[in-house]
C-alpha atoms as a PDB file:
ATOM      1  CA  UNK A   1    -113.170  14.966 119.832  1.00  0.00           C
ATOM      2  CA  UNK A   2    -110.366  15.735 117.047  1.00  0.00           C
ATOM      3  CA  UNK A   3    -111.671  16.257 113.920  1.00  0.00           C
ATOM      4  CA  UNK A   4    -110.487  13.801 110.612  1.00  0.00           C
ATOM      5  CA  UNK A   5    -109.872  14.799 107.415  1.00  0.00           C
ATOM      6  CA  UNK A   6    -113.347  14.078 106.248  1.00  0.00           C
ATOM      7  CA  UNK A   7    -114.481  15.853 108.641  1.00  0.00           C
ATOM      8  CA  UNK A   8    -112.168  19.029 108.106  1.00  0.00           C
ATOM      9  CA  UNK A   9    -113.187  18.741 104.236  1.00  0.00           C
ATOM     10  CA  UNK A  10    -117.026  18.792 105.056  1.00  0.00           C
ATOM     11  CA  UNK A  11    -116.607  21.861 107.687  1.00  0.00           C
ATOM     12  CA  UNK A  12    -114.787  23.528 104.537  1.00  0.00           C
ATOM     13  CA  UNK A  13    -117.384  23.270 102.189  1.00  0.00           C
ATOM     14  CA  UNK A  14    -119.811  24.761 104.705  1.00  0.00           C
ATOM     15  CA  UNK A  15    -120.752  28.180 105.086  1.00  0.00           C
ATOM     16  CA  UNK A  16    -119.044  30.562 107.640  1.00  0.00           C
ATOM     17  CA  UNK A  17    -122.059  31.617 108.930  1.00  0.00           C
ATOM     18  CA  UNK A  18    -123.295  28.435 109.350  1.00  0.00           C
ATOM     19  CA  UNK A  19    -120.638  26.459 111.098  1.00  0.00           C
ATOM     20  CA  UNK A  20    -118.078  26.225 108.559  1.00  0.00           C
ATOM     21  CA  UNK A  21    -114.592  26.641 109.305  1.00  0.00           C
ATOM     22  CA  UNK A  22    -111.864  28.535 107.014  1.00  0.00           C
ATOM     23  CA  UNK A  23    -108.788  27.923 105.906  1.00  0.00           C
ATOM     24  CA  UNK A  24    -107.493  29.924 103.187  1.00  0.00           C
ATOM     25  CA  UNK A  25    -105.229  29.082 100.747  1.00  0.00           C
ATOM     26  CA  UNK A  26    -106.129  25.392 101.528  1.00  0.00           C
ATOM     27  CA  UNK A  27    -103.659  23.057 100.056  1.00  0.00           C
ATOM     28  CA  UNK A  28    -104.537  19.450  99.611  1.00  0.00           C
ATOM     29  CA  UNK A  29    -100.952  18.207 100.175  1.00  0.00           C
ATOM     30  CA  UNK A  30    -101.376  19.886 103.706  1.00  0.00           C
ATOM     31  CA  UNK A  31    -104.610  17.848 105.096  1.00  0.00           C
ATOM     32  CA  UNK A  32    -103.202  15.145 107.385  1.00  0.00           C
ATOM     33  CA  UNK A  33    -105.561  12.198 108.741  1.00  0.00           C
ATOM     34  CA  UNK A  34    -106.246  14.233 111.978  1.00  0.00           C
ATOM     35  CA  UNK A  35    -104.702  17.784 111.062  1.00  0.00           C
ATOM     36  CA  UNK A  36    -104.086  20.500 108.805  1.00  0.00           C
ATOM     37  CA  UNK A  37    -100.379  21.786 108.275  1.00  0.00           C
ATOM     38  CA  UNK A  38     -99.700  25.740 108.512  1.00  0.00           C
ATOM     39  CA  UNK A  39     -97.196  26.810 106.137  1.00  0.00           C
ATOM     40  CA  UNK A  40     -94.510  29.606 106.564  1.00  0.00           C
ATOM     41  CA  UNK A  41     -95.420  32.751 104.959  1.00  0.00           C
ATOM     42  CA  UNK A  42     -92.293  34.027 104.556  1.00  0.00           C
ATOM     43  CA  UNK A  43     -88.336  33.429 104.374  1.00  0.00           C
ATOM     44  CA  UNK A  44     -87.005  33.401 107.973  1.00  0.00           C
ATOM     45  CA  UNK A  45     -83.958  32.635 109.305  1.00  0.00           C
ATOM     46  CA  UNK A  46     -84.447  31.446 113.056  1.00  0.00           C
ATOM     47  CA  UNK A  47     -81.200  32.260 115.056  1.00  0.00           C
ATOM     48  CA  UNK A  48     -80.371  29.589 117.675  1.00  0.00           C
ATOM     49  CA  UNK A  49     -81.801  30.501 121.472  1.00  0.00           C
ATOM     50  CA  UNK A  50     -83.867  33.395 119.955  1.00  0.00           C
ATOM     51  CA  UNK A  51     -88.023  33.351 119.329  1.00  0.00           C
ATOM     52  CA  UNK A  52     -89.003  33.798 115.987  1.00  0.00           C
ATOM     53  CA  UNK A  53     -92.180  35.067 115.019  1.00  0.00           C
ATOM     54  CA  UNK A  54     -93.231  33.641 111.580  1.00  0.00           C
ATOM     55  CA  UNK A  55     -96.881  34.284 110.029  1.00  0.00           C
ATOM     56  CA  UNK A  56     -98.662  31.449 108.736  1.00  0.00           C
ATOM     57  CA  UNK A  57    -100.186  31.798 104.605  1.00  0.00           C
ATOM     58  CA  UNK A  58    -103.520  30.496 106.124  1.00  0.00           C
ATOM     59  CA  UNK A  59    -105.690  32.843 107.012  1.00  0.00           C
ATOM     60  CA  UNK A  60    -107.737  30.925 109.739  1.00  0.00           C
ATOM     61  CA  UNK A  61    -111.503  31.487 110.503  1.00  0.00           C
ATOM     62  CA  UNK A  62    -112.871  28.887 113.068  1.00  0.00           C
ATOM     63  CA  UNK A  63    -116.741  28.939 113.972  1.00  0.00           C
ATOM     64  CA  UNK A  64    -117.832  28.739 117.650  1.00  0.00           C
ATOM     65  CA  UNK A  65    -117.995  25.092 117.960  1.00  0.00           C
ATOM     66  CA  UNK A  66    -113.865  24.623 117.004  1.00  0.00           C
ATOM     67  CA  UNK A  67    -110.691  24.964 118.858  1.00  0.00           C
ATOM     68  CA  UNK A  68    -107.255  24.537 117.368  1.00  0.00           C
ATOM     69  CA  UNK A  69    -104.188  23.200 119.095  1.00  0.00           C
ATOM     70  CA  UNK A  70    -100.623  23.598 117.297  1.00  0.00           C
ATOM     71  CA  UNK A  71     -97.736  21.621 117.491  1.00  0.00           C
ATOM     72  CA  UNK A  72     -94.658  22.062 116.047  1.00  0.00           C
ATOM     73  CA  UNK A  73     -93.841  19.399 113.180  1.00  0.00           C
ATOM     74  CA  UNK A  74     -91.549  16.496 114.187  1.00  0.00           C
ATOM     75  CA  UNK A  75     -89.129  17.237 111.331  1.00  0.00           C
ATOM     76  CA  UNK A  76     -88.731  20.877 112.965  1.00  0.00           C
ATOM     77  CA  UNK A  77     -88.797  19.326 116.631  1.00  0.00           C
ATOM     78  CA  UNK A  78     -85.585  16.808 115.733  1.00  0.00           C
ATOM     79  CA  UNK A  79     -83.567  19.404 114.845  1.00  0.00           C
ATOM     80  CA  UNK A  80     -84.055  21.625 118.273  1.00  0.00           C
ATOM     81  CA  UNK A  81     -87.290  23.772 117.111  1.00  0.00           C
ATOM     82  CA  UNK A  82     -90.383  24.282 119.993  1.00  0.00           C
ATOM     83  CA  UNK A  83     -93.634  25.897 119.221  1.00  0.00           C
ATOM     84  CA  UNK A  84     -94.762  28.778 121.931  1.00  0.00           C
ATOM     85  CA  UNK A  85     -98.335  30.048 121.889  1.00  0.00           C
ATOM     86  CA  UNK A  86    -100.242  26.649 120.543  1.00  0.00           C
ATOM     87  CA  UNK A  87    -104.139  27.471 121.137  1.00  0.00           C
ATOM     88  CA  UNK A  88    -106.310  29.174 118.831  1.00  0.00           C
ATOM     89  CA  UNK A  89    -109.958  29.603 120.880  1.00  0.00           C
ATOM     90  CA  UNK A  90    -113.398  29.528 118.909  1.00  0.00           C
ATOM     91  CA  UNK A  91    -113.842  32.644 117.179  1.00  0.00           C
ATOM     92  CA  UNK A  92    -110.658  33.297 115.859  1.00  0.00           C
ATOM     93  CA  UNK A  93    -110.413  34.905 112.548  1.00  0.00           C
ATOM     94  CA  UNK A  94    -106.978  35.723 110.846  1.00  0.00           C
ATOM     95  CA  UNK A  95    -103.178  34.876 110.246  1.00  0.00           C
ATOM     96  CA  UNK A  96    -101.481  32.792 113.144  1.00  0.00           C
ATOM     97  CA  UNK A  97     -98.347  34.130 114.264  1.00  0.00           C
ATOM     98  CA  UNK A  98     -96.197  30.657 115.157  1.00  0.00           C
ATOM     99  CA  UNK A  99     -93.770  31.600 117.817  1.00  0.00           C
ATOM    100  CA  UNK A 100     -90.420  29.675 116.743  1.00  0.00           C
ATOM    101  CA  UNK A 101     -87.583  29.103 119.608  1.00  0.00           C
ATOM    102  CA  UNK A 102     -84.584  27.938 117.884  1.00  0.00           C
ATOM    103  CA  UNK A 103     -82.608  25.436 121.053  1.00  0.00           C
ATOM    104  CA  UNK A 104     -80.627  23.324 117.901  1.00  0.00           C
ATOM    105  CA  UNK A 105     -77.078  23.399 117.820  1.00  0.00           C
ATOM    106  CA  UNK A 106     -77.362  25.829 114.340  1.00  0.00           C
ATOM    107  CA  UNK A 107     -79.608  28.494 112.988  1.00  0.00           C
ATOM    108  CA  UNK A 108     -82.364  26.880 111.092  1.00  0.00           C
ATOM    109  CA  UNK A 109     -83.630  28.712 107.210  1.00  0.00           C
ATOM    110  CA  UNK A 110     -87.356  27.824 106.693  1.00  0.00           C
ATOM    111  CA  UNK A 111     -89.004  28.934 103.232  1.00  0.00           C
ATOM    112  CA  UNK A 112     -92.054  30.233 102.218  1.00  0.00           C
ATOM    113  CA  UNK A 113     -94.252  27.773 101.601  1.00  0.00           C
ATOM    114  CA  UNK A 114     -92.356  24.983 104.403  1.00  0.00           C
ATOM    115  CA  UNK A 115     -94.744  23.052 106.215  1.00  0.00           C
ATOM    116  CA  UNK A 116     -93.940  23.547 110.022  1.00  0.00           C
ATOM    117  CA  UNK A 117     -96.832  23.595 112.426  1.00  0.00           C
ATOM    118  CA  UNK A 118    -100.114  21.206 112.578  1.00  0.00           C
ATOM    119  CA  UNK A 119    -103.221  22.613 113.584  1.00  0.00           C
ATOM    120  CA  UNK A 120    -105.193  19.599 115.355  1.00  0.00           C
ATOM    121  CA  UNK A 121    -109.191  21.259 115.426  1.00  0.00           C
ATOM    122  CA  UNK A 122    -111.319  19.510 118.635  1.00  0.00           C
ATOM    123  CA  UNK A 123    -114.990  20.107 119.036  1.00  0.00           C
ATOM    124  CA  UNK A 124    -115.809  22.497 121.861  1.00  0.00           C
ATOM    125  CA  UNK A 125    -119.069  21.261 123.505  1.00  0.00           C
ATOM    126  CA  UNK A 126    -121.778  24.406 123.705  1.00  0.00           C
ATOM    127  CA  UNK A 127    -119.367  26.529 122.597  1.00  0.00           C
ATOM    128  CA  UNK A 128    -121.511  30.137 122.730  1.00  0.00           C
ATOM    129  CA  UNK A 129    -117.997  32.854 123.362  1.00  0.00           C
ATOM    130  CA  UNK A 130    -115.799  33.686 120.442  1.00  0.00           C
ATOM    131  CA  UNK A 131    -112.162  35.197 120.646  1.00  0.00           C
ATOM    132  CA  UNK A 132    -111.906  38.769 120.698  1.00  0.00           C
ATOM    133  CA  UNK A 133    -108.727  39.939 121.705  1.00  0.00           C
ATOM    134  CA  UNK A 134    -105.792  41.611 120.369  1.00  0.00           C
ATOM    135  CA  UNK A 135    -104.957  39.050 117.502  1.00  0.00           C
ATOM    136  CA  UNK A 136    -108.478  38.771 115.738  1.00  0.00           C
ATOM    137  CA  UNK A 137    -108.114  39.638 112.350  1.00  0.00           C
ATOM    138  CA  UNK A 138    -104.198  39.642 112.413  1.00  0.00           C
ATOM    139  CA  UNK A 139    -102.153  39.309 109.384  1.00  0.00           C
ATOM    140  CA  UNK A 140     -98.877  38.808 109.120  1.00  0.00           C
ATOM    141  CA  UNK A 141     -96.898  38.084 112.670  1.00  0.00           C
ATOM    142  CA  UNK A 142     -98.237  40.235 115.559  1.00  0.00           C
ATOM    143  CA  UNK A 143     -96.386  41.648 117.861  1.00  0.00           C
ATOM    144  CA  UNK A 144     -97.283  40.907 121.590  1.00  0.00           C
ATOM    145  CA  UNK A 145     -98.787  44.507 123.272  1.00  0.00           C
END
């Protein structure tokens, strides 16, 4: 099941160690009906046919019961951007790095603060594991090992 924005709002206000998911510096303007737009932490220029790793400002926490997909925004898709890496497992704690492959016809600027990925959250049914790999508690864009 996807969560809604209700739904989202409610699993904000709950406490972390009691379900609640995190998503810090939450901007209202950024709740969709079924989503939650990630924002670009930084200034990067993304050169065409290159990946670009850009950090998200949210700092992510979701409880055992959550998953997040990502997709790249459609205003970033129509002009040649795809989204690598788009799962975050139950667990995760952190800043998402959002892999950016430039395949447009020109390099593309986004700003700090530009919203360019959705995070879709689903329910994960007797969810008991948590992430604990290499990116848990990342901040800033991580490098792959």
């Amino acid at each position: 099941m996807i969560l809604s924005a209700p739904e989202i709002k409610r699993r904000l206000d709950q406490d972390p160690e009691d379900g609640g998911l995190i998503i810090t510096p939450y901007e209202p303007a950024c709740q969709q009906p079924a989503s939650y737009d990630l924002r670009a932490a930084e200034t990067m220029t993304l050169p065409r046919g290159v990946v670009s790793l850009v950090p998200s400002i949210e700092r992510i926490g979701l409880p055992v019961d959550l998953a997040g997909t990502l997709m790249c925004r459609s205003s970033l898709g129509r002009r040649g951007i795809l989204l690598g890496a788009g799962f975050v497992d139950p667990g995760f704690r952190g800043n998402l790095t959002l892999c950016l492959t430039n395949t447009g016809k020109e390099e593309i600027t986004v700003k700090e603060g530009d919203r360019i990925v959705q995070m879709i959250l689903h329910e994960v049914l007797n969810g008991r594991e948590c992430y604990s790999g290499h990116y848990q508690d990342s901040s800033g864009a991580v490098e792959v090992k």
